[in-house]
Structures are given as C-alpha cells and as structure tokens.
PDB file of N, CA and C in Angstrom:
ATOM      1  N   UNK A   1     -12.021 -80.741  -6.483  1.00  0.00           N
ATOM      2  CA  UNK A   1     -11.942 -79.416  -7.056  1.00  0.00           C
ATOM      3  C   UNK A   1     -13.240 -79.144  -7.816  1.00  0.00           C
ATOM      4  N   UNK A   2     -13.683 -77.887  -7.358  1.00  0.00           N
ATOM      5  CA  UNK A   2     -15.212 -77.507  -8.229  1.00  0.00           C
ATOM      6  C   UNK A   2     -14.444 -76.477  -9.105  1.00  0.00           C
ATOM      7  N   UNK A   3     -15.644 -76.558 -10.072  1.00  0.00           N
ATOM      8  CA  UNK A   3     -15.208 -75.391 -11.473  1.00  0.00           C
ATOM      9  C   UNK A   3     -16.762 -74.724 -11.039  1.00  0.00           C
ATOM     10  N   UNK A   4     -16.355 -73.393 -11.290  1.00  0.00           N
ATOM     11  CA  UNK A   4     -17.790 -72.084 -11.528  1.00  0.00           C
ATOM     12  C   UNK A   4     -18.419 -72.089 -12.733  1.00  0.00           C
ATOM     13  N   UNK A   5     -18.047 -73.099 -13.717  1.00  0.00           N
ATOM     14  CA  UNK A   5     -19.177 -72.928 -15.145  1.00  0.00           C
ATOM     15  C   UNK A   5     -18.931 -73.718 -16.387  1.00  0.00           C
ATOM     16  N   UNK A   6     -19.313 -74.211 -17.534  1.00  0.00           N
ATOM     17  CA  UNK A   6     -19.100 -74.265 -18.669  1.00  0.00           C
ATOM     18  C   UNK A   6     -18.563 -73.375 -19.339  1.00  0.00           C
ATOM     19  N   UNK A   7     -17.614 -73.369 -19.948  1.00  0.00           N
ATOM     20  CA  UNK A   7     -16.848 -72.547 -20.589  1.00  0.00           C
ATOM     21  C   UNK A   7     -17.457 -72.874 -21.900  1.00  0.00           C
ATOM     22  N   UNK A   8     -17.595 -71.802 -23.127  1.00  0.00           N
ATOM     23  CA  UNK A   8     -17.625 -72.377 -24.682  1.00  0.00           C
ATOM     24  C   UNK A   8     -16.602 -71.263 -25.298  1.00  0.00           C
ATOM     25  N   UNK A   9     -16.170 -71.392 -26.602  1.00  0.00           N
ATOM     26  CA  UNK A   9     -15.558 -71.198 -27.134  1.00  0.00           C
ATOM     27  C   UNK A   9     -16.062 -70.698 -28.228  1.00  0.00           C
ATOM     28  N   UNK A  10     -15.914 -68.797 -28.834  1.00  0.00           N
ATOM     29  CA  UNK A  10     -16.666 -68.861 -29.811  1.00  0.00           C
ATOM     30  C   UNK A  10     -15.756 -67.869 -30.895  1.00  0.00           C
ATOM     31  N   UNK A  11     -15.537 -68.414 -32.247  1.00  0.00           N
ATOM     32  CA  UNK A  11     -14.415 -67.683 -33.241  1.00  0.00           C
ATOM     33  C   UNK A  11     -15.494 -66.329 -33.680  1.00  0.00           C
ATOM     34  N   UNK A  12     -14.536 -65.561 -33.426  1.00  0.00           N
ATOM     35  CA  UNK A  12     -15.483 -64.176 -34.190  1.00  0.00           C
ATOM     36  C   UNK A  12     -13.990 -63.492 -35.261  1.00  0.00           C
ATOM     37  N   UNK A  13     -14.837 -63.264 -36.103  1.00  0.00           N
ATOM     38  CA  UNK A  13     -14.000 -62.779 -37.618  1.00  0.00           C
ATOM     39  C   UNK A  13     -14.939 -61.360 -38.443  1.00  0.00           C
ATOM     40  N   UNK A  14     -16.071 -61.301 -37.706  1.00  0.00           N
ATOM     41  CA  UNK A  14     -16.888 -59.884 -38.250  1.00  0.00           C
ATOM     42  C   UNK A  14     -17.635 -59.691 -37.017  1.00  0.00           C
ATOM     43  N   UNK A  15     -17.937 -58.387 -37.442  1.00  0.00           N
ATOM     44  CA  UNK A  15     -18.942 -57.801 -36.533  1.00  0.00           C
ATOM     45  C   UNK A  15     -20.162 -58.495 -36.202  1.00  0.00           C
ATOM     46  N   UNK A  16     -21.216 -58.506 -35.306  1.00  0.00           N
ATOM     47  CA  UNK A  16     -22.896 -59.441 -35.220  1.00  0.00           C
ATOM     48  C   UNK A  16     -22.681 -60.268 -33.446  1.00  0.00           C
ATOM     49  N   UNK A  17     -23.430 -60.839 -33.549  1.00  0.00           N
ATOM     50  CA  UNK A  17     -24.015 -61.153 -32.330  1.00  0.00           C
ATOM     51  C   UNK A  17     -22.836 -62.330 -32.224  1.00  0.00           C
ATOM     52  N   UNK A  18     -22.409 -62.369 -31.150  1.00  0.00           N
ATOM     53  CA  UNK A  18     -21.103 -63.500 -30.553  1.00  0.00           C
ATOM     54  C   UNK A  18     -22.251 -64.632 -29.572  1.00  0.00           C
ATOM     55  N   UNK A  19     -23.295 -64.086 -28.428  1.00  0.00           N
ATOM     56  CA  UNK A  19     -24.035 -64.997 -28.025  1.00  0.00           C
ATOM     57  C   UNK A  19     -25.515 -64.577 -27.316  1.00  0.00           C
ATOM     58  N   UNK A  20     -26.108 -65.048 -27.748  1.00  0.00           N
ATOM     59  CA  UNK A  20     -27.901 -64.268 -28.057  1.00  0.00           C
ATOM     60  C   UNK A  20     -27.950 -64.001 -25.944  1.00  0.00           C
ATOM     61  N   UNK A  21     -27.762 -64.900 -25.231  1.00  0.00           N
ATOM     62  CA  UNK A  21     -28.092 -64.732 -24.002  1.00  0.00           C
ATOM     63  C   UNK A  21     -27.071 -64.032 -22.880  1.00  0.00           C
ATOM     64  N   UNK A  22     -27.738 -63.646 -21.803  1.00  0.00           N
ATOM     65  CA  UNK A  22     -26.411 -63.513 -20.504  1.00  0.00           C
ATOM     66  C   UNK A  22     -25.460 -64.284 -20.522  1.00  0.00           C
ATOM     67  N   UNK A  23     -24.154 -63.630 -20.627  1.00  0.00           N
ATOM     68  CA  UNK A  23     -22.639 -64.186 -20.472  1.00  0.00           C
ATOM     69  C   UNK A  23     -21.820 -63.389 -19.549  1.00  0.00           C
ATOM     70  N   UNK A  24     -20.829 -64.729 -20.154  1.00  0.00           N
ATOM     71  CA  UNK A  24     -19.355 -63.723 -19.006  1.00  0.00           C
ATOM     72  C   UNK A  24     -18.096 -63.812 -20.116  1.00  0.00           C
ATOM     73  N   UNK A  25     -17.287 -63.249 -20.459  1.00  0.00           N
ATOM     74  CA  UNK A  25     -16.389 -62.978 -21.378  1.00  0.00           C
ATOM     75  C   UNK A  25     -15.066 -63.590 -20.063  1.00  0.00           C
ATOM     76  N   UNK A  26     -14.617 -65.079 -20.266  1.00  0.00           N
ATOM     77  CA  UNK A  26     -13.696 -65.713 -19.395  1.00  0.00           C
ATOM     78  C   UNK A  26     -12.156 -65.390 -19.868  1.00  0.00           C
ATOM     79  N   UNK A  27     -11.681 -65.397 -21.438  1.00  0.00           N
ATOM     80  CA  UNK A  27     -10.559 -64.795 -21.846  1.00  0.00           C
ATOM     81  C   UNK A  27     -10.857 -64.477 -23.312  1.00  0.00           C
ATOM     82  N   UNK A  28      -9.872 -64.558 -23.735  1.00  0.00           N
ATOM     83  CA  UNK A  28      -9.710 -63.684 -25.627  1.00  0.00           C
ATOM     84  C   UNK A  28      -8.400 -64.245 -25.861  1.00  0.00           C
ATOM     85  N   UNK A  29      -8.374 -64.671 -27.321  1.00  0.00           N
ATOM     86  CA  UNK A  29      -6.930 -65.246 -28.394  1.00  0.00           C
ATOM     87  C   UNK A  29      -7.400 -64.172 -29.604  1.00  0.00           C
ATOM     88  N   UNK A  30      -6.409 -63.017 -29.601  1.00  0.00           N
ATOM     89  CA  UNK A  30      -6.579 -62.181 -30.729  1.00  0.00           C
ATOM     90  C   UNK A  30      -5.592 -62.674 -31.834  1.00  0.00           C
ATOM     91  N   UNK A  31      -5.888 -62.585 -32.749  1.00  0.00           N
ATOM     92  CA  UNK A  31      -4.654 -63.144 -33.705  1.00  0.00           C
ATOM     93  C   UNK A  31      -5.025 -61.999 -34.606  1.00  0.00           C
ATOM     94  N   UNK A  32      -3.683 -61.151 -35.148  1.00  0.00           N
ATOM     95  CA  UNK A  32      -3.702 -60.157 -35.996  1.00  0.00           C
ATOM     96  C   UNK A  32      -2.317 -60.754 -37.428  1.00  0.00           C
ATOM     97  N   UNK A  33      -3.054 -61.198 -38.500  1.00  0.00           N
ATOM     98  CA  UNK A  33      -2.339 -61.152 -39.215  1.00  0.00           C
ATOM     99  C   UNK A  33      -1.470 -60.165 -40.233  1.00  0.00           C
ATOM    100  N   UNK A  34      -2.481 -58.725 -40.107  1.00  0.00           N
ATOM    101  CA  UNK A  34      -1.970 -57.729 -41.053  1.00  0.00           C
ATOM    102  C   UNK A  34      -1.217 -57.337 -40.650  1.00  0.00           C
ATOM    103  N   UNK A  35      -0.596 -55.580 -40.818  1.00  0.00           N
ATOM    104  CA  UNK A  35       0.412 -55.066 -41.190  1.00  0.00           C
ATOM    105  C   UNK A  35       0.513 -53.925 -40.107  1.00  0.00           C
ATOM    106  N   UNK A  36      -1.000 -53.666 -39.260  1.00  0.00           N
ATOM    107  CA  UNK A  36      -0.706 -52.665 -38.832  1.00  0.00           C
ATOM    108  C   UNK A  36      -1.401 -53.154 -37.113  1.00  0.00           C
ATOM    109  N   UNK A  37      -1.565 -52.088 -36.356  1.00  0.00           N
ATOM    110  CA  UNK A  37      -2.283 -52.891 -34.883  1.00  0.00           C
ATOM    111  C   UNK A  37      -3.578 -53.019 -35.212  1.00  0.00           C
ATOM    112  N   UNK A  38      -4.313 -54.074 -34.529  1.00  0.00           N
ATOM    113  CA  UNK A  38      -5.765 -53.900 -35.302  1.00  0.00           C
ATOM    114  C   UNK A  38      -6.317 -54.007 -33.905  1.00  0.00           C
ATOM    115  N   UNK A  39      -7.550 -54.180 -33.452  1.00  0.00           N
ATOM    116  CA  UNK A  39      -8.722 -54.419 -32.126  1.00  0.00           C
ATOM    117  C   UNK A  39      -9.620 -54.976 -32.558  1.00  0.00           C
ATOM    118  N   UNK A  40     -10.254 -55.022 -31.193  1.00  0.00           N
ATOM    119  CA  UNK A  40     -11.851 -55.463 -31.249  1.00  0.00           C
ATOM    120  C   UNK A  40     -12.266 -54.827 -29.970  1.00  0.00           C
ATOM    121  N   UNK A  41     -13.685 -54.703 -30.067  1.00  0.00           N
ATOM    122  CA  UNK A  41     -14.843 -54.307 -29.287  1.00  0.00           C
ATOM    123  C   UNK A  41     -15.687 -55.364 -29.305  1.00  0.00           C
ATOM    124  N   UNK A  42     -16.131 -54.993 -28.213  1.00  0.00           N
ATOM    125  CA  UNK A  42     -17.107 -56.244 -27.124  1.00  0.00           C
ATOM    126  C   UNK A  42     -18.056 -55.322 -26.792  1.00  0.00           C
ATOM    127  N   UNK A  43     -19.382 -55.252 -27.104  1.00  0.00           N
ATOM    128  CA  UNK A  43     -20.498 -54.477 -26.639  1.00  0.00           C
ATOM    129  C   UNK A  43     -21.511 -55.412 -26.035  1.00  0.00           C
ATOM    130  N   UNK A  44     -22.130 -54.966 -25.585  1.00  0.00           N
ATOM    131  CA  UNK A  44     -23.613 -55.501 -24.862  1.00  0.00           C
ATOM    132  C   UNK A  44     -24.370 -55.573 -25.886  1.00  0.00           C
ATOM    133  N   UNK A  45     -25.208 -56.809 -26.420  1.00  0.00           N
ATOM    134  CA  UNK A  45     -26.526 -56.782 -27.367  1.00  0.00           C
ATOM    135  C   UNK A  45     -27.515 -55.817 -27.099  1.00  0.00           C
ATOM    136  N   UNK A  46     -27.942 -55.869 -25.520  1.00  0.00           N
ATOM    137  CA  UNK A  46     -28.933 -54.687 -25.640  1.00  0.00           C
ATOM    138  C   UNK A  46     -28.748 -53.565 -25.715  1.00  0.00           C
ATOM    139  N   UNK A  47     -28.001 -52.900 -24.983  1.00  0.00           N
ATOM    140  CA  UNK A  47     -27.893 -51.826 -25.114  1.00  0.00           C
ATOM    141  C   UNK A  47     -26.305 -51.114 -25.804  1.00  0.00           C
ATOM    142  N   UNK A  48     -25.878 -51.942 -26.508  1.00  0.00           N
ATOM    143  CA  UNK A  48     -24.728 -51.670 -26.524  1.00  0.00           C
ATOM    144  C   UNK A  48     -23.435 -50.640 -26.013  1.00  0.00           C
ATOM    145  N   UNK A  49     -23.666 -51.248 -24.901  1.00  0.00           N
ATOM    146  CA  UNK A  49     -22.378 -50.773 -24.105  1.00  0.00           C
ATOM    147  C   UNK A  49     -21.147 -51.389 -24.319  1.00  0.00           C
ATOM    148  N   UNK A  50     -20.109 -50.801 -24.811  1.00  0.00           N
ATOM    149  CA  UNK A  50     -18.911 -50.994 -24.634  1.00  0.00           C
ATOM    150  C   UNK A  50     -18.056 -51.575 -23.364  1.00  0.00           C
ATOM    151  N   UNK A  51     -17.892 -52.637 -23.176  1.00  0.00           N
ATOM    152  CA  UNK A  51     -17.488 -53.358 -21.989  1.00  0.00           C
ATOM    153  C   UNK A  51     -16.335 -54.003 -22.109  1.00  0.00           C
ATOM    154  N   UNK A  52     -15.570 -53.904 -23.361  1.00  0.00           N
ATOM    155  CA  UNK A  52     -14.121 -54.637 -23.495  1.00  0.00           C
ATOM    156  C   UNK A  52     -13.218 -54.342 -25.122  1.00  0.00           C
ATOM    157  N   UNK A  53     -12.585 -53.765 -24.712  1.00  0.00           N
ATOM    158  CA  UNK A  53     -12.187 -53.717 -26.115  1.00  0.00           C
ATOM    159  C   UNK A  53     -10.187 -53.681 -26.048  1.00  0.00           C
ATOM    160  N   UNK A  54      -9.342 -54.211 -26.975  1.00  0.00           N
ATOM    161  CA  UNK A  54      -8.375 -55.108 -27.124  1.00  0.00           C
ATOM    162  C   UNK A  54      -7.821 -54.995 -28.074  1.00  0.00           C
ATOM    163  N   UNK A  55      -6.155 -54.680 -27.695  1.00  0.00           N
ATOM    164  CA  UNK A  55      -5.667 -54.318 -29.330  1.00  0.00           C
ATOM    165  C   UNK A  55      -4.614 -55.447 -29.483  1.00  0.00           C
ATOM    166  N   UNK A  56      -4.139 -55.138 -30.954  1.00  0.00           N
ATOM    167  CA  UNK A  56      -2.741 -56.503 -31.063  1.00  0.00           C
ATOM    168  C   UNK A  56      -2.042 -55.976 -31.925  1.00  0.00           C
ATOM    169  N   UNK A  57      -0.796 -56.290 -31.944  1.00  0.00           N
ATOM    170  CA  UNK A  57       0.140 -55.316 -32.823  1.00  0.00           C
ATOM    171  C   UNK A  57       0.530 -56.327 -33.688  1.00  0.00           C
ATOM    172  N   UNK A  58       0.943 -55.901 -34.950  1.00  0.00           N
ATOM    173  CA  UNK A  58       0.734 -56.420 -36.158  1.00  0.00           C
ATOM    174  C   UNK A  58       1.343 -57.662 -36.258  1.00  0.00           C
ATOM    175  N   UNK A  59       0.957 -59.090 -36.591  1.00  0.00           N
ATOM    176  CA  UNK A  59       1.337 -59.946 -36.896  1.00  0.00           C
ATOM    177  C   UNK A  59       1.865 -60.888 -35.945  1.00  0.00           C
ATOM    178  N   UNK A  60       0.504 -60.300 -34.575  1.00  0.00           N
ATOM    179  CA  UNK A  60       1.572 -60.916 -33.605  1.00  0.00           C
ATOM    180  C   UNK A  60      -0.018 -61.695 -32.892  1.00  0.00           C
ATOM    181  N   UNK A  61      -0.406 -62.126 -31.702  1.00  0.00           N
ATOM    182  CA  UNK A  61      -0.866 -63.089 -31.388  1.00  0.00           C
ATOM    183  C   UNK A  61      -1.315 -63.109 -29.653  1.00  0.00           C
ATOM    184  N   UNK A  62      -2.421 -62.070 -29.045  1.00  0.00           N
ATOM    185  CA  UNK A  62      -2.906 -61.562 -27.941  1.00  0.00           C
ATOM    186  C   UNK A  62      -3.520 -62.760 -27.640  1.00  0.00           C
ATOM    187  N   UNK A  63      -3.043 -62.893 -26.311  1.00  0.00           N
ATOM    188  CA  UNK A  63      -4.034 -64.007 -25.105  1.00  0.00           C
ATOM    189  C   UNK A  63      -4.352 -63.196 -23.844  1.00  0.00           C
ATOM    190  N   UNK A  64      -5.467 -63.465 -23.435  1.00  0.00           N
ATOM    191  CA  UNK A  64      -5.517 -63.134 -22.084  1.00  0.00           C
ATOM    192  C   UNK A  64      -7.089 -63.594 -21.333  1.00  0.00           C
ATOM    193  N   UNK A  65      -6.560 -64.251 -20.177  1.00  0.00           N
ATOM    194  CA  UNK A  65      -7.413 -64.271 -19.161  1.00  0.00           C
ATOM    195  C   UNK A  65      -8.054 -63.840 -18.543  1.00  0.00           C
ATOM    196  N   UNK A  66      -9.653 -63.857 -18.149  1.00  0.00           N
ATOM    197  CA  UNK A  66      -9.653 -62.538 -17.351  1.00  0.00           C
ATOM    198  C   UNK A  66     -10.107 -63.044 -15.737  1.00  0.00           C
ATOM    199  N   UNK A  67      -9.113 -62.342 -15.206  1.00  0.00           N
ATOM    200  CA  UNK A  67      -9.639 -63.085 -13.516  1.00  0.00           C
ATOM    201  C   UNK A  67     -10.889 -62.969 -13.238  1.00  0.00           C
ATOM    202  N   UNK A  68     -11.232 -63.536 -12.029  1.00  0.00           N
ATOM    203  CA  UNK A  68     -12.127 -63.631 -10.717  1.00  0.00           C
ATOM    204  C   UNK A  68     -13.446 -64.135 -11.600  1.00  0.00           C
ATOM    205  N   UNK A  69     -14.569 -63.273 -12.187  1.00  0.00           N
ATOM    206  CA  UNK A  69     -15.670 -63.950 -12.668  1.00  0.00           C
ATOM    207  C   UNK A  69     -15.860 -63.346 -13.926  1.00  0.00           C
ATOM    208  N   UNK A  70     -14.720 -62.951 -14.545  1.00  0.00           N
ATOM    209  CA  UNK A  70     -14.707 -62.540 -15.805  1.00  0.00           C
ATOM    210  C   UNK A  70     -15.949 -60.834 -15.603  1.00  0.00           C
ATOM    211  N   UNK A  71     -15.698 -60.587 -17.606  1.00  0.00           N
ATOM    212  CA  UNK A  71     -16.664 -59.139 -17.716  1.00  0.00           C
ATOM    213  C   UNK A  71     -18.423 -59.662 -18.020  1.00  0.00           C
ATOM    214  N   UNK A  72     -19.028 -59.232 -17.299  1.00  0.00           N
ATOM    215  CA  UNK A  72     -20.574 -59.650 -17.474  1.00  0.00           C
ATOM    216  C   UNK A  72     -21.327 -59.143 -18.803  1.00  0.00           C
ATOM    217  N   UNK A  73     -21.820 -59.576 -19.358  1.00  0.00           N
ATOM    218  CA  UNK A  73     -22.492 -58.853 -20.782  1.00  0.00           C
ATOM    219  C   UNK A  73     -24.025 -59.638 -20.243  1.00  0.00           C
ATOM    220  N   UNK A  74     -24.645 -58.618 -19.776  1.00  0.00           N
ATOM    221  CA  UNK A  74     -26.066 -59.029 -19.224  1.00  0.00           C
ATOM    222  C   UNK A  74     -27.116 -59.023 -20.408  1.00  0.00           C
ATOM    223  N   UNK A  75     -26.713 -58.720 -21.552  1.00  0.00           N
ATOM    224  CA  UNK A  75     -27.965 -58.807 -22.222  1.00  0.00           C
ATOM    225  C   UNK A  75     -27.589 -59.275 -23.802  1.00  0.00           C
ATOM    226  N   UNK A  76     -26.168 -59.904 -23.781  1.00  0.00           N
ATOM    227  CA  UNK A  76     -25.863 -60.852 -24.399  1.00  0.00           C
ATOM    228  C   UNK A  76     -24.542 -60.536 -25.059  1.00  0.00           C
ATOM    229  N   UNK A  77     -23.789 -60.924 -25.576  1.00  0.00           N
ATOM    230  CA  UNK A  77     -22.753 -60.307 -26.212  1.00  0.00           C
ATOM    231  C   UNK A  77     -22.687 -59.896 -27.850  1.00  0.00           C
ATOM    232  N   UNK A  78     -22.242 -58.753 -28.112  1.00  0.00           N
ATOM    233  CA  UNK A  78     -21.746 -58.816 -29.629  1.00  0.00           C
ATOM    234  C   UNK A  78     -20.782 -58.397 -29.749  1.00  0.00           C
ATOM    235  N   UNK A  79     -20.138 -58.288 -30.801  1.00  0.00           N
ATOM    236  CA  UNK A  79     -18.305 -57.237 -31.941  1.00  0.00           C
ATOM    237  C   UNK A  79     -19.157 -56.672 -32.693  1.00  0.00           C
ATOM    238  N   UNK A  80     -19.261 -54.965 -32.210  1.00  0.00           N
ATOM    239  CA  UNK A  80     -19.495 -53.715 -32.790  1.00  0.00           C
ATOM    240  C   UNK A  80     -18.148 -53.486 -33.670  1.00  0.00           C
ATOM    241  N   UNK A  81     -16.808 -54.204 -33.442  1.00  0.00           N
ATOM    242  CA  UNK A  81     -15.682 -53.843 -34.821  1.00  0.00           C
ATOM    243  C   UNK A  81     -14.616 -54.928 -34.152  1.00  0.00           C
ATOM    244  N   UNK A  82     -13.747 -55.265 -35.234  1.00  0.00           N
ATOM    245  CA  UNK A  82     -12.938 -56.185 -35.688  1.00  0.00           C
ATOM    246  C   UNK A  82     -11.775 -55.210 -36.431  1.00  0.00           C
ATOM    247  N   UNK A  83     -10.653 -55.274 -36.226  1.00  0.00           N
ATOM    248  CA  UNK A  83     -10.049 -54.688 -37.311  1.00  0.00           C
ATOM    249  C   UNK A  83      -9.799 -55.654 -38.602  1.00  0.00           C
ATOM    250  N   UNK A  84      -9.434 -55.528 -39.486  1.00  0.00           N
ATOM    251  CA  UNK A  84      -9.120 -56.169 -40.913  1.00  0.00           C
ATOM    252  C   UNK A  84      -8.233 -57.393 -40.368  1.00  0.00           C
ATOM    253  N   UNK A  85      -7.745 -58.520 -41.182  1.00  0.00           N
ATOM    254  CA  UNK A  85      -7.145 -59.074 -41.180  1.00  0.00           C
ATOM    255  C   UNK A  85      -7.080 -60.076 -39.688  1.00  0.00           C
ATOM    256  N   UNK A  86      -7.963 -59.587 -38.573  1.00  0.00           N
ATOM    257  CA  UNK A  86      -8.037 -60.070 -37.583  1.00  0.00           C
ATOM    258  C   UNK A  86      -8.975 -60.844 -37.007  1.00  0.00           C
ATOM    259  N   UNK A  87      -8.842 -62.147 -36.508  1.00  0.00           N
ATOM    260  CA  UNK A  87      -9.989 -62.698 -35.849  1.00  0.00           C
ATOM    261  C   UNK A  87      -9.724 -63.008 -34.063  1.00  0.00           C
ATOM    262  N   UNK A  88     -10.500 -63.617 -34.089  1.00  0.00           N
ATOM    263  CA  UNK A  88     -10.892 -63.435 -32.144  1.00  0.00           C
ATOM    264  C   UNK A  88     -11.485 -64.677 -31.761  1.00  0.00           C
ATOM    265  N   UNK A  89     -10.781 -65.751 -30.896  1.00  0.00           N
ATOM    266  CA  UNK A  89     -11.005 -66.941 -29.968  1.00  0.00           C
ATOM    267  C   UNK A  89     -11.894 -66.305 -28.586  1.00  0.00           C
ATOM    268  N   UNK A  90     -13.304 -66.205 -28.504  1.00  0.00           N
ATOM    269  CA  UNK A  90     -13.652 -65.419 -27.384  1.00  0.00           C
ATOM    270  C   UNK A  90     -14.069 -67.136 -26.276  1.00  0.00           C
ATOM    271  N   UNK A  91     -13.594 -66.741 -24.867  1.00  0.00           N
ATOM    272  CA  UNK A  91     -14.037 -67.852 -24.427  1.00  0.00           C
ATOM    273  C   UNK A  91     -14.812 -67.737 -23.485  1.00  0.00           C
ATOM    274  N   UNK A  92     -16.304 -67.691 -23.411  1.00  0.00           N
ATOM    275  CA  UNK A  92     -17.489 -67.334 -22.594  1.00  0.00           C
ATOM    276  C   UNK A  92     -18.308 -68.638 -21.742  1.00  0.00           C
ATOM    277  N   UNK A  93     -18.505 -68.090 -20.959  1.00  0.00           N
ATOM    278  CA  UNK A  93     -19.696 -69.014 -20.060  1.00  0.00           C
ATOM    279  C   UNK A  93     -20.755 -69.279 -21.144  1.00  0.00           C
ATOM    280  N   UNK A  94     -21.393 -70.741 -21.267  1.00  0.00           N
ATOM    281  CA  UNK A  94     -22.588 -71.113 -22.105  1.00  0.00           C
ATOM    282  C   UNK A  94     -23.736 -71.292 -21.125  1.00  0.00           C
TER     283      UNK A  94
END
C-alpha cells in the first residue's frame, strides 16, 4: 500500500499564518467550547482567497476529512478568523 504524502498536524487558536509554503488542507478537528456557533476561515497567504471555511455549534466538536487530494492553498495557508472560544486541529501535507 502507497500513501500520497506526509501529513502534519497543525493547532490553530488565532488568526496568522498556519504554513509559510504550498499545501493541501487533508481534514479539520474544530472544537468549539463556547456558548454560541463559532467558525473558521482558511485563506490563501498570498492572495488571500477564501478557500474553506467551517462552522461548529456550540460546545460541540467538528471532524472532517476531506476526500481525493484535499483543498490546495498554493501560496501557503493562513486563519483570516477563528471564532472565540474555539480552536482548530488542521491536518496538512508538509
């Protein structure tokens, strides 16, 4: 059995750069501890394009996979927003 890549694993809890180079966004563990639904956004470093964004309803605990070769962030990834109380398991190609 072949695998297509290194996977890494990266915790995001604020907004800023998630990974300086070309990636692939493979899944997401949202964990929302507050009170109300919170999200996140996934933009492109360069140009910030909006390419993924993900909500979770309060106090509850989002997974998801993303098939075939995952979302491409060609010019690197960042979180343009986080809601409060929420952080984010992002799991990307290194």
């Amino acid at each position: 059995m072949s695998y297509k890549s290194d996977v890494k694993a990266v915790r995001v809890t604020a907004t800023g750069a998630v990974f300086a180079g070309r990636t692939r966004l493979r899944g997401i563990i949202l964990e929302n501890d507050g009170t109300t639904t919170q999200s996140i956004t996934l933009q492109d470093n360069t140009d910030s394009t909006t390419l993924f964004t993900t909500s979770c309803p309060a106090g509850d605990v989002f997974a998801f996979n993303i098939p075939e070769d995952g979302v491409l962030f060609p010019g690197g990834m960042k979180c343009s927003a986080i809601g409060a109380d929420t952080s984010a398991t992002v799991l990307i190609d290194k």
